[in-house]
Protein backbone atom coordinates (compact mmCIF):
# COMPACT_ATOMS: atom_id res chain seq x y z
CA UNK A 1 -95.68 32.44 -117.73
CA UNK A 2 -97.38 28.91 -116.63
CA UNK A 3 -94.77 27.03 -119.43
CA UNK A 4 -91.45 28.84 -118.02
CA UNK A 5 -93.13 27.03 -114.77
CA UNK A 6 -93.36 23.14 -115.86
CA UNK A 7 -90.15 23.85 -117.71
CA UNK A 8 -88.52 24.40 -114.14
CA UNK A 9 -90.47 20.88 -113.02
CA UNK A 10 -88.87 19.38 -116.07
CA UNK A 11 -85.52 18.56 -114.73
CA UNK A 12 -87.64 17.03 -111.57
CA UNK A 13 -89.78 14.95 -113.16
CA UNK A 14 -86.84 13.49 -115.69
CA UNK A 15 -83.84 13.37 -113.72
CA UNK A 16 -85.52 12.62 -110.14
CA UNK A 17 -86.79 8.84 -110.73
CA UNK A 18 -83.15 8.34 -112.44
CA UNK A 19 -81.67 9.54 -109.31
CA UNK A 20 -83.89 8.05 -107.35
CA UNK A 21 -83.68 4.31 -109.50
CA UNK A 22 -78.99 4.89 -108.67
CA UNK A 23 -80.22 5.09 -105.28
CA UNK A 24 -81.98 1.83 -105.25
CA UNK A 25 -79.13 0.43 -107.42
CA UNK A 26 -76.66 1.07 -105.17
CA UNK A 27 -78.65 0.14 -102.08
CA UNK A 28 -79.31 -3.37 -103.65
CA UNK A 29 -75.66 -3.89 -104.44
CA UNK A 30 -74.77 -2.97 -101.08
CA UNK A 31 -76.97 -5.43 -99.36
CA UNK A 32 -76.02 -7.98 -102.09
CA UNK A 33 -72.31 -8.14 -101.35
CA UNK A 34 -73.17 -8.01 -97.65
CA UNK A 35 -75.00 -11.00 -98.31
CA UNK A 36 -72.73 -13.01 -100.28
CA UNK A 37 -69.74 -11.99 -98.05
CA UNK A 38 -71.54 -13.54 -95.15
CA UNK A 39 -72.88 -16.29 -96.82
CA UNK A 40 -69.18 -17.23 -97.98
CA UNK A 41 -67.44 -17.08 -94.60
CA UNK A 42 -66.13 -20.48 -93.83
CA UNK A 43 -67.93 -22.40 -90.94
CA UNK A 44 -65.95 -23.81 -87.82
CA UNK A 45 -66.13 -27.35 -89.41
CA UNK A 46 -64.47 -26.07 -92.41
CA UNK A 47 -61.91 -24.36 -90.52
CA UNK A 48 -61.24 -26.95 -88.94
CA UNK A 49 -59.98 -28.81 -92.14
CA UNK A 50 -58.65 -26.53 -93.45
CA UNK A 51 -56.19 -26.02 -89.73
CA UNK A 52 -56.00 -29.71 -90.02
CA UNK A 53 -55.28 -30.42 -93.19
CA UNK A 54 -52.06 -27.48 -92.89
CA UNK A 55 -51.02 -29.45 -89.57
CA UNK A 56 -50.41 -32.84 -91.14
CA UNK A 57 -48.74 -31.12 -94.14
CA UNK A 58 -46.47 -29.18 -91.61
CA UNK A 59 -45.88 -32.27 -89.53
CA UNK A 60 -44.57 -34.76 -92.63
CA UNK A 61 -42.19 -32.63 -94.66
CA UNK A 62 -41.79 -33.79 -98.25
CA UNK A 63 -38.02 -32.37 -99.32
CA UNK A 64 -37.15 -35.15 -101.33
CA UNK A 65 -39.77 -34.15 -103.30
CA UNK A 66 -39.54 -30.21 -102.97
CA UNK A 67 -35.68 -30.65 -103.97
CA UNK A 68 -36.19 -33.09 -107.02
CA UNK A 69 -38.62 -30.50 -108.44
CA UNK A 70 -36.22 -27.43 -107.43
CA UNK A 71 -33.35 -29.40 -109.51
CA UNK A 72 -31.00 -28.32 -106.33
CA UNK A 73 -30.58 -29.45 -102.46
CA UNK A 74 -32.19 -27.30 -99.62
CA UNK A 75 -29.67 -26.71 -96.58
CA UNK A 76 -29.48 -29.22 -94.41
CA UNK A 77 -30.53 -27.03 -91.21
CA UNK A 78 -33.87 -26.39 -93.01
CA UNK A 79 -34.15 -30.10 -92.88
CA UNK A 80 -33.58 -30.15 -89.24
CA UNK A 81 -36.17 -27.66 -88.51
CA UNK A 82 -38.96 -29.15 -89.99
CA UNK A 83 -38.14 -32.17 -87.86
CA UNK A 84 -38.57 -30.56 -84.73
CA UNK A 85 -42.03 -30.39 -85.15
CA UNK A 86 -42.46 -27.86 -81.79
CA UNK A 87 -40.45 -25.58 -83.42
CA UNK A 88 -42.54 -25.43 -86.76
CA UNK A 89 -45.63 -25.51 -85.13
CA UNK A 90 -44.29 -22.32 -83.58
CA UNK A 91 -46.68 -19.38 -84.54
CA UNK A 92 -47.53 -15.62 -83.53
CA UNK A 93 -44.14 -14.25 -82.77
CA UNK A 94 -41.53 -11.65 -83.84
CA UNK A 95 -37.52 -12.17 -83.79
CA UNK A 96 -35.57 -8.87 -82.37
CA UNK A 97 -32.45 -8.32 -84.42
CA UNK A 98 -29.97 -6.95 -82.26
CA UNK A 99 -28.24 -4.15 -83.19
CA UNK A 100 -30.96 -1.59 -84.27
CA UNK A 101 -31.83 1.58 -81.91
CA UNK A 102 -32.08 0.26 -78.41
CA UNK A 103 -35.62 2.33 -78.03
CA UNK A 104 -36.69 0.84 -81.83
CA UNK A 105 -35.16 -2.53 -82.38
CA UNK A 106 -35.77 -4.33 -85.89
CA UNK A 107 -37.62 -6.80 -85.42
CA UNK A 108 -39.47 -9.10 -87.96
CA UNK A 109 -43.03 -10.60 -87.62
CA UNK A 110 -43.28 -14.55 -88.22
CA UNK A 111 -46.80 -15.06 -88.63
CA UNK A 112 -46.41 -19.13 -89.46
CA UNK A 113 -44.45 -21.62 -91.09
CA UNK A 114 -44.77 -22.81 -93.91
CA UNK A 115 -45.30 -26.54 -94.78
CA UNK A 116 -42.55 -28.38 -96.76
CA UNK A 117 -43.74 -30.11 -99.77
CA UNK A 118 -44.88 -29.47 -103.41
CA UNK A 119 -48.43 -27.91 -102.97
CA UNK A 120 -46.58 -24.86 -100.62
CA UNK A 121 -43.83 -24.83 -103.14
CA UNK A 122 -46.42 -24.04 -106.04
CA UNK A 123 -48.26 -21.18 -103.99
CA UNK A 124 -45.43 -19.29 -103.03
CA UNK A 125 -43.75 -17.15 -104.72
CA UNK A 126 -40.80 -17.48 -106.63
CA UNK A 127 -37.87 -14.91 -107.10
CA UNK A 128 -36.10 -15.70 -110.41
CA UNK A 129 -33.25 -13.21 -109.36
CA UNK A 130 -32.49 -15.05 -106.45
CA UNK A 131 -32.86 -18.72 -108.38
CA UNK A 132 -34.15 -22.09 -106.76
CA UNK A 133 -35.04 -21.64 -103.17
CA UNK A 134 -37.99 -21.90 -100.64
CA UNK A 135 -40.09 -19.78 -98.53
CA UNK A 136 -40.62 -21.40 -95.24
CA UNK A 137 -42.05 -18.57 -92.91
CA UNK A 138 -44.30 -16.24 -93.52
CA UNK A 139 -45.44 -12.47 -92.13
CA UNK A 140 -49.33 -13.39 -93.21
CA UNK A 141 -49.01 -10.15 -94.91
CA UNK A 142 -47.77 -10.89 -98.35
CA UNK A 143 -44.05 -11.52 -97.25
CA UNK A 144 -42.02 -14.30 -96.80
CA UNK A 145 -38.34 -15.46 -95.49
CA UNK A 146 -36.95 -17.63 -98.77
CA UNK A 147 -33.59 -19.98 -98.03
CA UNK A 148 -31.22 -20.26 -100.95
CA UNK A 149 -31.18 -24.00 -102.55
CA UNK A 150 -27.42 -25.40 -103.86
CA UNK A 151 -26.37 -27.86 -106.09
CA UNK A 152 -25.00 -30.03 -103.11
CA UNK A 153 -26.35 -29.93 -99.95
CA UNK A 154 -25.04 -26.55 -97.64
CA UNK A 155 -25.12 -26.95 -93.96
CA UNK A 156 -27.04 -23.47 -93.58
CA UNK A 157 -27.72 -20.39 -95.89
CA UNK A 158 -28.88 -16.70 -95.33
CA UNK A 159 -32.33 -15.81 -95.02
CA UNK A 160 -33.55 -13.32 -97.10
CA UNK A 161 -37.11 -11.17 -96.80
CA UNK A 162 -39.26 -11.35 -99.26
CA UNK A 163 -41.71 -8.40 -99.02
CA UNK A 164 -44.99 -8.26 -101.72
CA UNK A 165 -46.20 -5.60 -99.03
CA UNK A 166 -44.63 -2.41 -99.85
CA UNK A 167 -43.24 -1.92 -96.81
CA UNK A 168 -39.37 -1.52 -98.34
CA UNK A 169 -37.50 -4.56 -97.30
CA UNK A 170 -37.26 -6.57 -100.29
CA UNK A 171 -34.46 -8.36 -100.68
CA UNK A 172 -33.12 -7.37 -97.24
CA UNK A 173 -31.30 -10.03 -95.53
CA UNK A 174 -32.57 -11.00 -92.34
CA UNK A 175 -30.14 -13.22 -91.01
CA UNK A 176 -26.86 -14.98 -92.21
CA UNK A 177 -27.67 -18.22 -91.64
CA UNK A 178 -30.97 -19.88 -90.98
CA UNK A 179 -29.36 -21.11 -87.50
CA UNK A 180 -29.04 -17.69 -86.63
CA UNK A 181 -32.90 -16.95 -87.66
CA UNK A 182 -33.95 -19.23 -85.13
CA UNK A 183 -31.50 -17.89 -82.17
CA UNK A 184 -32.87 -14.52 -82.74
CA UNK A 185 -34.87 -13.53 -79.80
CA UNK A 186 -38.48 -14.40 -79.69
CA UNK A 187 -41.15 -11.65 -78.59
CA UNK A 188 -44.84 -12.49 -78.66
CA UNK A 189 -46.94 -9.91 -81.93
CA UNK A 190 -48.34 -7.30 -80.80
């Protein structure tokens, strides 16, 4: 009778420091990514920059240099824009499309802008179904609004929503010209 008795210990003594050693294993992960996520947070300087450094790219455009490597000619009221440097500096806002349910209105979040040169040009991404273009506003959720680029220079061009979200609105055009992007109404995010 005593060895039916350590035989029901067994599984104790074997299996409890191995349970018991995950625990610690998992505990010591846990504090080490808590660690190294805090320890790799950015500090104000660095944000700073990082603000600053987007801000001068933002306020001196580079299209010459954004069209000669797109091999075509952006529209020339994307130009404009990024001269009126209030209206690129514009940020936290969503455009009401008219038209939708008057108690649910369609309305699409513009999170930023995006600077015009080659370094945003290289980040973004690139539709090859849709051919040379550039995404100039973004939802800071994985989605952009791209603007077609021509082989000679277009006064405007539709803007189309490019959406790495999920959300369903791929492809969808947002407006039919970039003029009329900018017209749409302006409501701050919520």
């Amino acid at each position: 009778m005593q060895y039916h008795q350590s035989v029901d210990k067994l599984f104790i003594f074997v299996f409890g420091p191995l349970a018991f050693a995950a625990l610690l294993l998992v505990i010591a992960t846990g504090i080490r990514r808590a660690i190294t996520r805090f320890r790799s947070r950015p500090t104000p300087d660095q944000l700073k920059a990082v603000y600053e450094s987007y801000l001068r790219r933002l306020l001196h455009p580079q299209p010459e240099a954004v069209e000669k490597e797109l091999g075509k000619f952006l529209p020339e009221r994307l130009l404009q824009l990024y001269e009126d440097h209030s209206a690129v500096q514009a940020a936290g806002f969503q455009l009401e499309k008219p038209g939708g349910t008057r108690w649910r209105p369609k309305r699409w979040q513009v999170y930023c802008f995006e600077p015009l040169d080659l370094e945003s040009l290289n980040e973004l991404p690139y539709e090859e179904d849709l051919g040379p273009g550039f995404c100039f506003a973004t939802t800071g959720r994985s989605s952009w609004y791209w603007i077609a680029a021509s082989d000679q220079r277009q006064n405007d061009s539709p803007v189309i929503f490019l959406d790495y979200d999920g959300s369903g609105s791929h492809g969808a055009i947002v407006a039919p010209s970039l003029d009329e992007f900018l017209s749409l109404p302006r409501v701050p995010s919520q």
